[in-house]
C-alpha atoms as a PDB file:
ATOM      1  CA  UNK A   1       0.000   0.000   0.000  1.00  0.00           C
ATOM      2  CA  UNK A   2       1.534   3.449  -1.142  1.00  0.00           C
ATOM      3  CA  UNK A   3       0.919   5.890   1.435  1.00  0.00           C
ATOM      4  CA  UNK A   4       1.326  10.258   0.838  1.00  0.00           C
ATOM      5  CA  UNK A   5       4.029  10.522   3.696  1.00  0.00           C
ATOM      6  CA  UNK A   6       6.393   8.047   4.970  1.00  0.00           C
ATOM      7  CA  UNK A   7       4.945   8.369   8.278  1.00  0.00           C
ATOM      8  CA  UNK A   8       5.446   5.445  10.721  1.00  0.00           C
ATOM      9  CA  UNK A   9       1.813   6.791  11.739  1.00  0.00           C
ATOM     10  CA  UNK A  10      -0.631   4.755   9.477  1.00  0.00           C
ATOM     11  CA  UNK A  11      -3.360   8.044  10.343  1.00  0.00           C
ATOM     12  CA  UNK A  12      -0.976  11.008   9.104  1.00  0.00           C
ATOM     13  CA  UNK A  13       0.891   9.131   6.477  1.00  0.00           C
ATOM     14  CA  UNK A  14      -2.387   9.147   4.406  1.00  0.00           C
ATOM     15  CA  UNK A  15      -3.449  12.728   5.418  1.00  0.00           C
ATOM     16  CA  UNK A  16      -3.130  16.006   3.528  1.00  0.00           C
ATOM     17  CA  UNK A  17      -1.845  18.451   5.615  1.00  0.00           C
ATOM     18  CA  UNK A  18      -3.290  21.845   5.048  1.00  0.00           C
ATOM     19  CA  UNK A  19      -6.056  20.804   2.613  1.00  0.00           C
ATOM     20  CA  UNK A  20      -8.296  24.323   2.918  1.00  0.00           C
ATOM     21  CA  UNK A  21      -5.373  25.997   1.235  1.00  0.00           C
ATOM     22  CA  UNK A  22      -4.634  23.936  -1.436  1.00  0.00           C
ATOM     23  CA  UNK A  23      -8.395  24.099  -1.946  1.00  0.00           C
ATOM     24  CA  UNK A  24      -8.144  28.270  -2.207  1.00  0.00           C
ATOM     25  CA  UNK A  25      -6.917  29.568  -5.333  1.00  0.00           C
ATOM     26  CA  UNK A  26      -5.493  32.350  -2.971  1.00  0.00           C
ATOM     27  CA  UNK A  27      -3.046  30.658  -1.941  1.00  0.00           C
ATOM     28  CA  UNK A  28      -0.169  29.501  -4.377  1.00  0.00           C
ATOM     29  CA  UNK A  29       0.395  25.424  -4.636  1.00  0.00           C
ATOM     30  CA  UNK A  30       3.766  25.258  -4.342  1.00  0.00           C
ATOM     31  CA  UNK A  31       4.310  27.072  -0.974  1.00  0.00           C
ATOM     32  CA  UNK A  32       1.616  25.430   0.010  1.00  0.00           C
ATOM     33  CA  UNK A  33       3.584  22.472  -0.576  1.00  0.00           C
ATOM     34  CA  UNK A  34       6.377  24.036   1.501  1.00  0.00           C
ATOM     35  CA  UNK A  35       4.178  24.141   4.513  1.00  0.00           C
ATOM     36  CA  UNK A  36       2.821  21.090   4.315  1.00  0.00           C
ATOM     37  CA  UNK A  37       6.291  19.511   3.601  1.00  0.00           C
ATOM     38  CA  UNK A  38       7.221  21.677   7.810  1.00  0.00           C
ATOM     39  CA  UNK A  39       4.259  19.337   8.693  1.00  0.00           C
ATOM     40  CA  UNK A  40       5.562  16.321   7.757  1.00  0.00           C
ATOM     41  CA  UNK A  41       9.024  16.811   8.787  1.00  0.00           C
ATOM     42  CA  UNK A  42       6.951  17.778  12.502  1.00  0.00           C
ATOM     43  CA  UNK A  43       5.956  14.572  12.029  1.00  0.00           C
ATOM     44  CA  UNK A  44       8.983  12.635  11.489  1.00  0.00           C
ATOM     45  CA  UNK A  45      10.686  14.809  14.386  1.00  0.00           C
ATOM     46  CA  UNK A  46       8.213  13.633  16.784  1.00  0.00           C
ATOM     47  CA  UNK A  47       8.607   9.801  15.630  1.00  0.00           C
ATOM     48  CA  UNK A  48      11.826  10.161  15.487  1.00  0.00           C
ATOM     49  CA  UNK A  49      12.286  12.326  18.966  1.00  0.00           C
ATOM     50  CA  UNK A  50       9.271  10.586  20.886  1.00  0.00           C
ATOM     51  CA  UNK A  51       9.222  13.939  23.307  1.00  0.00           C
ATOM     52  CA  UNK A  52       7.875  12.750  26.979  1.00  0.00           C
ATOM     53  CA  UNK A  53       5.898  15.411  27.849  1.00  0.00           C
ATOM     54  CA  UNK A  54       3.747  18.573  26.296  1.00  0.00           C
ATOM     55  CA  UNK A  55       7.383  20.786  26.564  1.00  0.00           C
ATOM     56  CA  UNK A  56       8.889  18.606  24.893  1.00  0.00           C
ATOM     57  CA  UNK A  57       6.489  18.390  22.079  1.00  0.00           C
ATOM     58  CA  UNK A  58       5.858  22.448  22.539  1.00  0.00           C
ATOM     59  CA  UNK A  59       9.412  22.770  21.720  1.00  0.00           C
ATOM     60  CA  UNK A  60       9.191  20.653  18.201  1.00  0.00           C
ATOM     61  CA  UNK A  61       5.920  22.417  17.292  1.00  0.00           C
ATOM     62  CA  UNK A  62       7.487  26.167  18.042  1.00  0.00           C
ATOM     63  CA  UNK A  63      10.419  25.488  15.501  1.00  0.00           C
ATOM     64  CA  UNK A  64       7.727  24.608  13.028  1.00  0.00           C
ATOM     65  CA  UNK A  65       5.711  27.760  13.385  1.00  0.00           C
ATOM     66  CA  UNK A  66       9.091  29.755  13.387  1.00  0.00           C
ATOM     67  CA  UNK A  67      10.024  27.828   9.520  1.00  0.00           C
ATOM     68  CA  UNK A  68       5.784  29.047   8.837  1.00  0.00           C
ATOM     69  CA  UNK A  69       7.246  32.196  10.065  1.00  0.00           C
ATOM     70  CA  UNK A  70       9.931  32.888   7.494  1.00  0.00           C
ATOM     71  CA  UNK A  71       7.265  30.919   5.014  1.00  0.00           C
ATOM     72  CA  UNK A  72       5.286  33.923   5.344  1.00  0.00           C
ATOM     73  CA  UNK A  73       7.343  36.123   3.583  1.00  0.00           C
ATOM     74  CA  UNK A  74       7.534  33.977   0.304  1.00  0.00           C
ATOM     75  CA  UNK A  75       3.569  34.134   0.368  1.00  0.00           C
ATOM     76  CA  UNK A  76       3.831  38.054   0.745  1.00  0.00           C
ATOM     77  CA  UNK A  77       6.218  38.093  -2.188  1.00  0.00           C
ATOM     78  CA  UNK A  78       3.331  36.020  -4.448  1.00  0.00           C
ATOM     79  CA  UNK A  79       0.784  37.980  -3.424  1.00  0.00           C
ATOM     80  CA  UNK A  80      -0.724  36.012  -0.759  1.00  0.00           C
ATOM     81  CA  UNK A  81      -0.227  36.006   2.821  1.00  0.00           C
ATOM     82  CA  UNK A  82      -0.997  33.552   5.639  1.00  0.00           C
ATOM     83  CA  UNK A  83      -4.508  35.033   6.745  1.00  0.00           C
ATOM     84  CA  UNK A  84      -7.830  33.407   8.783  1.00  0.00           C
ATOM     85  CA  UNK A  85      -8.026  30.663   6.739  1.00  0.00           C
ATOM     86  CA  UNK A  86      -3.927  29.767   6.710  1.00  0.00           C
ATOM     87  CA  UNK A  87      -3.546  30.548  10.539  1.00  0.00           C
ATOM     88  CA  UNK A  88      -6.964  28.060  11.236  1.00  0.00           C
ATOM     89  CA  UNK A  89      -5.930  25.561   8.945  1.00  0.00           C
ATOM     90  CA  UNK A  90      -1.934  25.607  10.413  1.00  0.00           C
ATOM     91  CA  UNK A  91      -2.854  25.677  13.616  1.00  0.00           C
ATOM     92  CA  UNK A  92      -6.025  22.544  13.485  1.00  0.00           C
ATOM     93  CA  UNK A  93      -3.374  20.278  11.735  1.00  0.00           C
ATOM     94  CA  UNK A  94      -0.839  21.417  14.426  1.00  0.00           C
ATOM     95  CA  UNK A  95      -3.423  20.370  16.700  1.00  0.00           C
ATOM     96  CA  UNK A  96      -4.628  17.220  14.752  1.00  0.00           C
ATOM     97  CA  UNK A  97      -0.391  16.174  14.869  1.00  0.00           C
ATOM     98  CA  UNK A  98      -0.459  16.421  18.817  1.00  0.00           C
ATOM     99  CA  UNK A  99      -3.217  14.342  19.182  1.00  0.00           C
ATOM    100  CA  UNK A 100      -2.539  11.474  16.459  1.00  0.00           C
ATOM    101  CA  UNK A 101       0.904  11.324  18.544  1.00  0.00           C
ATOM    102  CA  UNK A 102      -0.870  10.812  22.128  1.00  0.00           C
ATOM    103  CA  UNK A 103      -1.186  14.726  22.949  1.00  0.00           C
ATOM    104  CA  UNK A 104      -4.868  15.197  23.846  1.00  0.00           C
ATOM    105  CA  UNK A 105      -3.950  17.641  26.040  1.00  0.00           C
ATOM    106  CA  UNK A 106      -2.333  20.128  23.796  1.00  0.00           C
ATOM    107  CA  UNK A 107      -3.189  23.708  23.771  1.00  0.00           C
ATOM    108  CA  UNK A 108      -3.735  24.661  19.904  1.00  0.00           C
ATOM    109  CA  UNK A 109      -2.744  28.420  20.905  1.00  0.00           C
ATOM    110  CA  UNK A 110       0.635  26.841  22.823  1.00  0.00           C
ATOM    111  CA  UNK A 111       1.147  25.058  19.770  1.00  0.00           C
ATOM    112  CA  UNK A 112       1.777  27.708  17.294  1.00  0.00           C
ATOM    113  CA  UNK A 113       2.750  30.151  20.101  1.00  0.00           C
ATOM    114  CA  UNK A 114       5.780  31.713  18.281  1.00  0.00           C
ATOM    115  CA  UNK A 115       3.893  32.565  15.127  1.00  0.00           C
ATOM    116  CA  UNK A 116       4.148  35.942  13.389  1.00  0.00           C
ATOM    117  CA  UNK A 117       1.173  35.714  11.196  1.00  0.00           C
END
């Protein structure tokens, strides 16, 4: 069975991360692609880390936001920008990550706390 990600979790391996904005013509495919690609690697850090508690994991998640964070400026620079529907849609799979990986308890807001946009 082919799978999207090679993702030792059968859930997000088959997932498309940030699916709203590939959905909006707004937002241009291939940095789209770039943010979902920060996902994955997220994903692979935390397989590959196994953090033991929600600092741990809060610590993975911030350097993610902080590569959306420089992301940001290649969508101002196409005429986009990471808006309502690109902060809700990072942040829910940010969320969605934390709890495929055991972190119920995650705070969505803590998750993405660095973020610029």
């Amino acid at each position: 069975m082919t799978t999207r990600h090679q993702l030792n979790n059968t859930e997000l391996a088959n997932h498309t991360f940030l699916q709203d904005m590939y959905d909006d013509d707004y937002f241009p495919p291939k940095l789209v692609q770039k943010g979902e690609n920060i996902l994955v690697e997220l994903c692979r850090q935390i397989e590959t880390e196994q953090p033991e508690n929600l600092d741990a994991l809060y610590e993975l998640t911030h350097a993610a936001t902080e590569r959306f964070n420089e992301l940001a400026e290649e969508f101002d620079e196409n005429d986009s920008e990471i808006e309502t529907v690109a902060r809700d849609t990072i942040a829910t799979d940010m969320e969605y990550i934390a709890q495929s990986y055991g972190f119920e308890d995650a705070d969505i807001e803590e998750l993405v706390a660095p973020r610029d946009w």
